[in-house]
C-alpha atoms as a PDB file:
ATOM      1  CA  UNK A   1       0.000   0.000   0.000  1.00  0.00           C
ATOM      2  CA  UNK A   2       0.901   3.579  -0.737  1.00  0.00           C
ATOM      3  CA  UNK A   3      -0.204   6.738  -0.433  1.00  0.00           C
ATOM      4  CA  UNK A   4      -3.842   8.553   0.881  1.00  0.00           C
ATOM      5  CA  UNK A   5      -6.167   8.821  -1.768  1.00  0.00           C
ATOM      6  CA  UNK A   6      -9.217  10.647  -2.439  1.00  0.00           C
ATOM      7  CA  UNK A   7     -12.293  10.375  -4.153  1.00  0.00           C
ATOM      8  CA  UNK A   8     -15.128  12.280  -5.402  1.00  0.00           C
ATOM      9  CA  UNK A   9     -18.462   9.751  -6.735  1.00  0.00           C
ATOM     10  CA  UNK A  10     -20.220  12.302  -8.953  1.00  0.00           C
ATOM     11  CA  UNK A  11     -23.714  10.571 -10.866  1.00  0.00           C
ATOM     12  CA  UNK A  12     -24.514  12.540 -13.809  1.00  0.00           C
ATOM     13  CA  UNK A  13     -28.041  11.235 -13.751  1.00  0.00           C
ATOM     14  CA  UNK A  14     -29.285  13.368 -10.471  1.00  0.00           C
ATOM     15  CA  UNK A  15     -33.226  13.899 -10.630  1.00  0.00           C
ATOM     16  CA  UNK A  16     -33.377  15.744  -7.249  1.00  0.00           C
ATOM     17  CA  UNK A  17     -31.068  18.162  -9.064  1.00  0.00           C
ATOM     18  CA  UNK A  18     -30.046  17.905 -12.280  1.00  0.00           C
ATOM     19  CA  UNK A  19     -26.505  18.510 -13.552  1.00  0.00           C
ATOM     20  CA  UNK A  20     -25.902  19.736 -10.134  1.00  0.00           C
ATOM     21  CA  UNK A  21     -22.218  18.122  -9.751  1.00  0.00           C
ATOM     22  CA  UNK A  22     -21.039  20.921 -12.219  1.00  0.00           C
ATOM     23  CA  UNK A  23     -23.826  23.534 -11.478  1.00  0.00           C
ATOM     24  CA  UNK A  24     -21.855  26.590 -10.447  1.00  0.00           C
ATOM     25  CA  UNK A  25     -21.899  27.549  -6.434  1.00  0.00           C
ATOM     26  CA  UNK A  26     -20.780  30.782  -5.446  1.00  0.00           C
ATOM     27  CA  UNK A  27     -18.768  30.756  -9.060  1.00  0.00           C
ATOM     28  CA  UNK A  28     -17.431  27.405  -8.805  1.00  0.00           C
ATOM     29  CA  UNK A  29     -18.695  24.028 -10.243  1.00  0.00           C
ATOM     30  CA  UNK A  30     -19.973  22.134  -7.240  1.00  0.00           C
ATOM     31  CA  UNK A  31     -17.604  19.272  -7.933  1.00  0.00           C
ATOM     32  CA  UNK A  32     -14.511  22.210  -7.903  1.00  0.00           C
ATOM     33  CA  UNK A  33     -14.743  22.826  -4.171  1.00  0.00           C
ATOM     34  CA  UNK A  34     -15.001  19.243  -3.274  1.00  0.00           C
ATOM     35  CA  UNK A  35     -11.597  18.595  -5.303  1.00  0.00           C
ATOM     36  CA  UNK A  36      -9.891  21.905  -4.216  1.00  0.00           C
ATOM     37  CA  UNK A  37     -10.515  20.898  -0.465  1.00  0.00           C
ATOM     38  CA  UNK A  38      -9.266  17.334  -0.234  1.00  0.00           C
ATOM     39  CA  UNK A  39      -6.365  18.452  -2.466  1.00  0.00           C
ATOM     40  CA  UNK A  40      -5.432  21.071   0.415  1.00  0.00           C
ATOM     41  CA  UNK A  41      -5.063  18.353   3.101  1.00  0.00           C
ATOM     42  CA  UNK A  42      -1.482  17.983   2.443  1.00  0.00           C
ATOM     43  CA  UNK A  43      -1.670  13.777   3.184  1.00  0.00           C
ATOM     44  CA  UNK A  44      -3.569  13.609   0.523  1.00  0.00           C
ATOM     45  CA  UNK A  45      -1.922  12.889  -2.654  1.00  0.00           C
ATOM     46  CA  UNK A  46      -4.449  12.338  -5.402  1.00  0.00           C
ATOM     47  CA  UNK A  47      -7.725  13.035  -6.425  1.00  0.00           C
ATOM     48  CA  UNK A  48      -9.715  10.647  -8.702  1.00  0.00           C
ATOM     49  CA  UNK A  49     -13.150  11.228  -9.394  1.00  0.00           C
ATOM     50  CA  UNK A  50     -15.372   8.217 -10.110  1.00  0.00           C
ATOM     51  CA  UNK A  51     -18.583   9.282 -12.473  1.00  0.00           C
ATOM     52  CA  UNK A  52     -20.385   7.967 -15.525  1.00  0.00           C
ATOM     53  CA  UNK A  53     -20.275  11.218 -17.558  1.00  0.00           C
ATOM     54  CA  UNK A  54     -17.722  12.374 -19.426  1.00  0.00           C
ATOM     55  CA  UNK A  55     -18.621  16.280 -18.738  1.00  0.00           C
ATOM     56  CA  UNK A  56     -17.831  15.876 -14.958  1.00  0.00           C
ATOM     57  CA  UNK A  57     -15.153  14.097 -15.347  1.00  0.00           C
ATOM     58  CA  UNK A  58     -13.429  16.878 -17.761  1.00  0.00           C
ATOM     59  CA  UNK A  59     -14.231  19.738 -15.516  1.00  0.00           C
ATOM     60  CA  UNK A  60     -12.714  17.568 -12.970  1.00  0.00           C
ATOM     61  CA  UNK A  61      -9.468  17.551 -14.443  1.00  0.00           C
ATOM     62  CA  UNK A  62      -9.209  21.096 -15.130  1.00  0.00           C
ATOM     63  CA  UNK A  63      -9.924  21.388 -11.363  1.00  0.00           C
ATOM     64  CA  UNK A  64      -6.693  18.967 -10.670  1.00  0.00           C
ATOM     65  CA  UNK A  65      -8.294  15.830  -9.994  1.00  0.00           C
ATOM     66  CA  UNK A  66      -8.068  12.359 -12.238  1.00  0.00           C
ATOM     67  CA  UNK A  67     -10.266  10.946 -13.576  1.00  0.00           C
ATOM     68  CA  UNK A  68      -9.234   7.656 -15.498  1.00  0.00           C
ATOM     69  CA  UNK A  69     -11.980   5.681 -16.111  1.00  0.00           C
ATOM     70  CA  UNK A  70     -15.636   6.225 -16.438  1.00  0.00           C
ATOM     71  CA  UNK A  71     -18.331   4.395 -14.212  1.00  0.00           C
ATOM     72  CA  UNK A  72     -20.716   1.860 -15.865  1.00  0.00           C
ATOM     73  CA  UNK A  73     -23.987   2.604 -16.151  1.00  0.00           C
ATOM     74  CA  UNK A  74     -24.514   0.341 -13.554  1.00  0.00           C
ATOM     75  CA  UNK A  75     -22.928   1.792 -10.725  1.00  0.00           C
ATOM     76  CA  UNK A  76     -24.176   4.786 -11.121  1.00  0.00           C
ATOM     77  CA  UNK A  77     -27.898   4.496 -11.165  1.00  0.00           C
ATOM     78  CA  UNK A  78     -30.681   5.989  -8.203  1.00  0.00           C
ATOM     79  CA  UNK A  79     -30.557   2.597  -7.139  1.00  0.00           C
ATOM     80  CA  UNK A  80     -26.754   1.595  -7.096  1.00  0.00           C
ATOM     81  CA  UNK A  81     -24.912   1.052  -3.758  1.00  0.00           C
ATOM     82  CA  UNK A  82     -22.186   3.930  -3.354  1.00  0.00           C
ATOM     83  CA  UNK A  83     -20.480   0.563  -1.396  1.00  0.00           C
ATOM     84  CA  UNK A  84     -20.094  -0.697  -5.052  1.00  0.00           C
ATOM     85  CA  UNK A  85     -18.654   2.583  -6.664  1.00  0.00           C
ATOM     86  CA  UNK A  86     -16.089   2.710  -3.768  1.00  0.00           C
ATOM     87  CA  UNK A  87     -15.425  -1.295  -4.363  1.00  0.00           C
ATOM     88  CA  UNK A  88     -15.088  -0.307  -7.979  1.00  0.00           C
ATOM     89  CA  UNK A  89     -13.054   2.528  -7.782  1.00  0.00           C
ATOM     90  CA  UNK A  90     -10.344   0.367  -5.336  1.00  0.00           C
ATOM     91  CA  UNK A  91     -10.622  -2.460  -7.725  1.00  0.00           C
ATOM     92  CA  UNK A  92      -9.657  -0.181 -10.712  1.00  0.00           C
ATOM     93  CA  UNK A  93      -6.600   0.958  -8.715  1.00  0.00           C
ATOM     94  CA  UNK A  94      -5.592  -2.582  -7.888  1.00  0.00           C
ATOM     95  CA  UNK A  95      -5.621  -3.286 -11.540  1.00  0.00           C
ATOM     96  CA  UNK A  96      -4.035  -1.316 -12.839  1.00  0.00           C
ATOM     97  CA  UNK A  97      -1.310   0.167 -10.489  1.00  0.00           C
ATOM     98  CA  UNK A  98      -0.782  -3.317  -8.479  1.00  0.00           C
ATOM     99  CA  UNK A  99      -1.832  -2.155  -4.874  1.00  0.00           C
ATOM    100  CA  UNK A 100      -4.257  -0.211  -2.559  1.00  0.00           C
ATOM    101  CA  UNK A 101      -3.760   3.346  -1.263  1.00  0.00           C
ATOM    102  CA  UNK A 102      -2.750   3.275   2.366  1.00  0.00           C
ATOM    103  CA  UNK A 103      -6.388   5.198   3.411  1.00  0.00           C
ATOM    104  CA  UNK A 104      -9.588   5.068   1.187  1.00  0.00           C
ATOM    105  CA  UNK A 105     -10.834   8.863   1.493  1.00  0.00           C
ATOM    106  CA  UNK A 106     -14.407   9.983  -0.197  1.00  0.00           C
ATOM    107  CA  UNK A 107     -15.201  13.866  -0.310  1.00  0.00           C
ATOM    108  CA  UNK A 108     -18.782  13.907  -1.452  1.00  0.00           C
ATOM    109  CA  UNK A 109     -19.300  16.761  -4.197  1.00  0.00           C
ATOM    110  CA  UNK A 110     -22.754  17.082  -2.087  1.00  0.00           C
ATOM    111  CA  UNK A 111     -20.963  18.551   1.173  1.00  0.00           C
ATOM    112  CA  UNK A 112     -19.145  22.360   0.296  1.00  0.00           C
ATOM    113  CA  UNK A 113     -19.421  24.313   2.898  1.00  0.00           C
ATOM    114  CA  UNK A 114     -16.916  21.589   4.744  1.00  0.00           C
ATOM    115  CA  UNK A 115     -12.913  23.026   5.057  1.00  0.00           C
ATOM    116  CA  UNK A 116     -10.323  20.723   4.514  1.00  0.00           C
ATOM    117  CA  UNK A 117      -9.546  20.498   8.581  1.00  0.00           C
ATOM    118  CA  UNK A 118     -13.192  18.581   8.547  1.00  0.00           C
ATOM    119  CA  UNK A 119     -11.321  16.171   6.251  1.00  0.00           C
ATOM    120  CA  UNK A 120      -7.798  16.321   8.566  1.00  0.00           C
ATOM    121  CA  UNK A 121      -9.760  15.391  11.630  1.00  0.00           C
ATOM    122  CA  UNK A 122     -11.409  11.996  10.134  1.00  0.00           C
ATOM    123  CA  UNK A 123      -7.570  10.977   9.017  1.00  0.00           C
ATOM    124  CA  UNK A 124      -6.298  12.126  12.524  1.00  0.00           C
ATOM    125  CA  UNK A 125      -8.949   9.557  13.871  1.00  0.00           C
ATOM    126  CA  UNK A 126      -8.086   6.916  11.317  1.00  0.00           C
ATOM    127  CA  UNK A 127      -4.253   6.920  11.904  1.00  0.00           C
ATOM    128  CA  UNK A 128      -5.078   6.362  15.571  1.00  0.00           C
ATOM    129  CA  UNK A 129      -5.363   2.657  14.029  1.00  0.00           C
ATOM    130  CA  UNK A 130      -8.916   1.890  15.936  1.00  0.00           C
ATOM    131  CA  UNK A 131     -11.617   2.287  13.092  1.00  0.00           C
ATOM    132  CA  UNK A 132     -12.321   0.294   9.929  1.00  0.00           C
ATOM    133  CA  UNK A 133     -14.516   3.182   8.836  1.00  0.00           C
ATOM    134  CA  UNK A 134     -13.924   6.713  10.508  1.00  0.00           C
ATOM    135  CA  UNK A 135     -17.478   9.800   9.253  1.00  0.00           C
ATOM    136  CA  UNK A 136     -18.670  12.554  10.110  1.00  0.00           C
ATOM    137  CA  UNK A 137     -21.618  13.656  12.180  1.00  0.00           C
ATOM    138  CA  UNK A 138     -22.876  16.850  13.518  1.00  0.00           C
ATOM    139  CA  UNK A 139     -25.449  17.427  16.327  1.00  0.00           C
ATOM    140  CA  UNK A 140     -28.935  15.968  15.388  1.00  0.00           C
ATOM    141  CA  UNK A 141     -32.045  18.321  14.850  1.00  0.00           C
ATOM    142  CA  UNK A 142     -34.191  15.745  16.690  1.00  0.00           C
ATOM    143  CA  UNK A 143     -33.885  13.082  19.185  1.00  0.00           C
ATOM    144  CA  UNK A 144     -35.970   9.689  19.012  1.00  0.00           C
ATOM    145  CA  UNK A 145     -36.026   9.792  22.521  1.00  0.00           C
ATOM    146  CA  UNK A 146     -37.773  13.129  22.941  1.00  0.00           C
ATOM    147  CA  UNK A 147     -38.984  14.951  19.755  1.00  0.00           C
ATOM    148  CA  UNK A 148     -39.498  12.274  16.775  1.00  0.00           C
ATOM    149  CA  UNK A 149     -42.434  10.117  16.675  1.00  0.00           C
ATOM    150  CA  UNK A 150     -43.952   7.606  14.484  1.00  0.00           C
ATOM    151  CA  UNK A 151     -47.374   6.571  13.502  1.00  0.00           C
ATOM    152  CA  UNK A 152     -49.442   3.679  14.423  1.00  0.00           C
ATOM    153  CA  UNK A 153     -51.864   1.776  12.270  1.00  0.00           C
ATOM    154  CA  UNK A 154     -54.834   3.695  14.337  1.00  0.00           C
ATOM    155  CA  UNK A 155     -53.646   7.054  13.256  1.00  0.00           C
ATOM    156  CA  UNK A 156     -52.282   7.674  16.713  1.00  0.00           C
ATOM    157  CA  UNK A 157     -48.802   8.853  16.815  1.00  0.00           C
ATOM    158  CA  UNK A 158     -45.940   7.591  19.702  1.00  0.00           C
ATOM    159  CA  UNK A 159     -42.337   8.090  20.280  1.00  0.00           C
ATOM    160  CA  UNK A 160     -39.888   6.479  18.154  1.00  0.00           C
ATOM    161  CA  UNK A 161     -38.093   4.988  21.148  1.00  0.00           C
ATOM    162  CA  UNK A 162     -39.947   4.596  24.523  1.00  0.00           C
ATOM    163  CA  UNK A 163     -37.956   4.874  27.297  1.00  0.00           C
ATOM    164  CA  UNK A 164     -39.040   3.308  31.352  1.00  0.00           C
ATOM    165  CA  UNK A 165     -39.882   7.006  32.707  1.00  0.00           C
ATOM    166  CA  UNK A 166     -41.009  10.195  31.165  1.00  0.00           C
ATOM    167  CA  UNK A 167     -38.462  12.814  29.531  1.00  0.00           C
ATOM    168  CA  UNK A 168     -39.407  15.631  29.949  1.00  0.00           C
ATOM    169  CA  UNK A 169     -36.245  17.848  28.570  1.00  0.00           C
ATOM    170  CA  UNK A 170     -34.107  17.042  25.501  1.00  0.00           C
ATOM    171  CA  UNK A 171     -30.743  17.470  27.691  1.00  0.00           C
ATOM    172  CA  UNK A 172     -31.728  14.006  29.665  1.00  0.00           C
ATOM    173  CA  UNK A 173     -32.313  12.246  26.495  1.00  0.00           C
ATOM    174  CA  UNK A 174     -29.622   9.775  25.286  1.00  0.00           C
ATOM    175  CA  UNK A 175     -27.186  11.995  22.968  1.00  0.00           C
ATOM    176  CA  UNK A 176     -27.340  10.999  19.284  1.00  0.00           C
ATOM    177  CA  UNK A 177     -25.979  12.747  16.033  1.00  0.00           C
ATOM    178  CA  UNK A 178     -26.903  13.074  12.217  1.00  0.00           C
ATOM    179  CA  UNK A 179     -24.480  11.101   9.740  1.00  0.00           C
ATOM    180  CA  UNK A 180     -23.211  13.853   7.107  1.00  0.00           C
ATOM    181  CA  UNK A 181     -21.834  13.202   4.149  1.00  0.00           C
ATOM    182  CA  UNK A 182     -18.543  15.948   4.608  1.00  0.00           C
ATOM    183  CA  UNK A 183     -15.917  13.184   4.900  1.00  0.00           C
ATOM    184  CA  UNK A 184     -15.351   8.890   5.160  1.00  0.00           C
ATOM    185  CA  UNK A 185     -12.132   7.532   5.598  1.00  0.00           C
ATOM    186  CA  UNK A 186     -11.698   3.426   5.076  1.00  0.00           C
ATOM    187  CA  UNK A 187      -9.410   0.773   5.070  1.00  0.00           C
ATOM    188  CA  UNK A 188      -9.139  -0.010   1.996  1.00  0.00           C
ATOM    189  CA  UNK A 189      -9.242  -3.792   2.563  1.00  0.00           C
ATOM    190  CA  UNK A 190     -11.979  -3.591   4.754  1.00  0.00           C
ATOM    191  CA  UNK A 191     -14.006  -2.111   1.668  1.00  0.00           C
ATOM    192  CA  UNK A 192     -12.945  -4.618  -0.812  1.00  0.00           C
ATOM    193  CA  UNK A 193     -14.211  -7.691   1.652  1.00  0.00           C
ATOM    194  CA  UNK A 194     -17.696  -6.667   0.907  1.00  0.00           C
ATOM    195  CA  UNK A 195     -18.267  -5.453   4.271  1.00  0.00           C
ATOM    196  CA  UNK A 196     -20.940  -3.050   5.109  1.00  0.00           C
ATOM    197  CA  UNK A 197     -20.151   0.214   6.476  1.00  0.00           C
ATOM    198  CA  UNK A 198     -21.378  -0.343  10.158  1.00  0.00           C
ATOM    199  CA  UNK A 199     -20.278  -4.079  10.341  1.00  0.00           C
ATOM    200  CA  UNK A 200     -16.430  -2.921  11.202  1.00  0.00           C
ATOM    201  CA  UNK A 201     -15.348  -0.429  13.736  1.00  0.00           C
ATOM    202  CA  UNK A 202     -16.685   2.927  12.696  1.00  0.00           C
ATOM    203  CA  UNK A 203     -15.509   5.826  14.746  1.00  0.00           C
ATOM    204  CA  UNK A 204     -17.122   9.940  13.824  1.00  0.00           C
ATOM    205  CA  UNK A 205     -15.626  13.205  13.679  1.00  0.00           C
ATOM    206  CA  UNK A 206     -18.138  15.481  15.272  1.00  0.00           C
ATOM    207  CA  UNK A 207     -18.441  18.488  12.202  1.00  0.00           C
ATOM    208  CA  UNK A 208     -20.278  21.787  12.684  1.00  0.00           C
ATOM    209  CA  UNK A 209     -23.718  21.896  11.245  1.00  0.00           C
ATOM    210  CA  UNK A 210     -23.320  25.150   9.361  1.00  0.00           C
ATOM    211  CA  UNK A 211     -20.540  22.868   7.598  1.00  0.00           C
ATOM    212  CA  UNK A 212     -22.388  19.777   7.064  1.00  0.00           C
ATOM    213  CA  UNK A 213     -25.024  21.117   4.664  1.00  0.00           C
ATOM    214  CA  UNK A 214     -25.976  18.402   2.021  1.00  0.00           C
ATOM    215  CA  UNK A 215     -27.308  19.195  -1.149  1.00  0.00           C
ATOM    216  CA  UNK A 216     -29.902  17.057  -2.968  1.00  0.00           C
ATOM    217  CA  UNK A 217     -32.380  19.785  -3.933  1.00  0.00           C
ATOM    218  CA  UNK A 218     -32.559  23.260  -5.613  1.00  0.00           C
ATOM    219  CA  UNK A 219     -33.656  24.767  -1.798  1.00  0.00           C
ATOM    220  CA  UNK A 220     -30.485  22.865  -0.436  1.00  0.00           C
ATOM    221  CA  UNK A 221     -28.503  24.612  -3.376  1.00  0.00           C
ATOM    222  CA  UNK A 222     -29.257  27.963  -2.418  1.00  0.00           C
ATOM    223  CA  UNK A 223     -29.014  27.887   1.065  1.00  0.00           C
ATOM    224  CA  UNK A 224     -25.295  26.240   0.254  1.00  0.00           C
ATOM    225  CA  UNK A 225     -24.158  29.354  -2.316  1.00  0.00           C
ATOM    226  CA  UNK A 226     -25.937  31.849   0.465  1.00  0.00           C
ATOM    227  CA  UNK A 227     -23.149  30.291   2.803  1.00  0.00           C
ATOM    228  CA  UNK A 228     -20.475  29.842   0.873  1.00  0.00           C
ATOM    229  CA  UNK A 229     -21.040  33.467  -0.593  1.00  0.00           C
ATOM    230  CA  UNK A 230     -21.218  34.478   3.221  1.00  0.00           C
ATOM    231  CA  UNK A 231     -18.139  32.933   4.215  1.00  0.00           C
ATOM    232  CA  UNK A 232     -16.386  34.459   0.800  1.00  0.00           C
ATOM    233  CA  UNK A 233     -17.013  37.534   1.537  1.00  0.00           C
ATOM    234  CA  UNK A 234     -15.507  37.072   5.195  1.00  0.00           C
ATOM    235  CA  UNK A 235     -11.738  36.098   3.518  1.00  0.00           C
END
């Protein structure tokens, strides 16, 4: 093994919001910041970008990132497992360069408003050596224990969990975070097994939520560029 390497999975087929990978944010392409902030964590050493369209993967390039194969069809549809399009990203590396990189890192295009310390803190907790999987996480909105509820059959409505006793306040209910999608680092090998992501150690870096914004629709676009044109304007 040699080296840290990161990736970027960009689909070109997103219905939630369409050619947003490359859509411009705050006068970037989306997929630019994601590739300019891994590439400033200095133990990284390469970018590759894993997508099935050949537009992404050009403006990619011109943003410093590889991008030496395109993703089948496959792989890349609403359905796919984003397990598989890490698998096949490794696997393409094995093949053709003989090993795996020492730390499997994936910057999702999705998550801008992260800085490339977000990313530094998931490798600081992977090079501890006690994870198989180290993500991030950022205080949750709700709690199961307190404000989230589901619905019965009857039309009635009951906590999602149901804890002996009553809380009453959200600070005695159990602590629990939101998965983001700023930053994973994985061994490499442990992805290639077939494993799934919680079936291994898996260890979080706690992020802040103004930095953990993920965008899937045109509302979670613009509140991203009002941010990012926010914190521009702050430099």
């Amino acid at each position: 093994m040699s080296g840290i390497t990161a990736f970027v999975f960009a689909r070109g087929g997103s219905k939630g919001l369409p050619g947003k990978n490359i859509r411009s944010l705050a006068g970037k392409p989306l997929i630019g910041w994601a590739i300019e902030q891994a590439l400033a964590v200095p133990r990284i050493e390469r970018v590759i970008v894993s997508t099935d369209s050949q537009d992404i993967a050009d403006v990619a390039c011109a943003y410093g990132a590889e991008a030496p194969f395109i993703r089948p069809v496959a792989l890349a549809s609403d359905t796919a497992s984003e397990l598989d399009a890490w698998r096949h990203a490794l696997a393409f590396l094995q093949e053709t360069e003989g090993q795996l990189p020492e730390a499997f890192v994936s910057v999702p295009a999705t998550a801008p408003m992260r800085l490339p310390e977000d990313i530094e803190a998931c490798l600081d907790l992977y090079q501890e050596g006690r994870a198989d999987v180290v993500l991030t996480v950022s205080d949750a909105h709700r709690n199961p224990w307190f404000n989230m509820v589901r619905r019965a059959a009857d039309g009635t409505v009951a906590l999602v969990n149901n804890p002996e006793g009553s809380i009453t306040r959200r600070q005695d209910a159990p602590e629990v975070y939101d998965i983001t999608t700023v930053a994973y680092v994985a061994d490499p090998r442990f992805i290639m097994a077939g494993n799934l992501l919680f079936s291994g150690r898996v260890r979080a870096a706690t992020i802040p939520v103004e930095r953990s914004i993920d965008i899937d629709t045109l509302h979670d676009f613009e509140i991203a560029e009002f941010l990012m044109k926010k914190r521009l304007e702050t430099l």
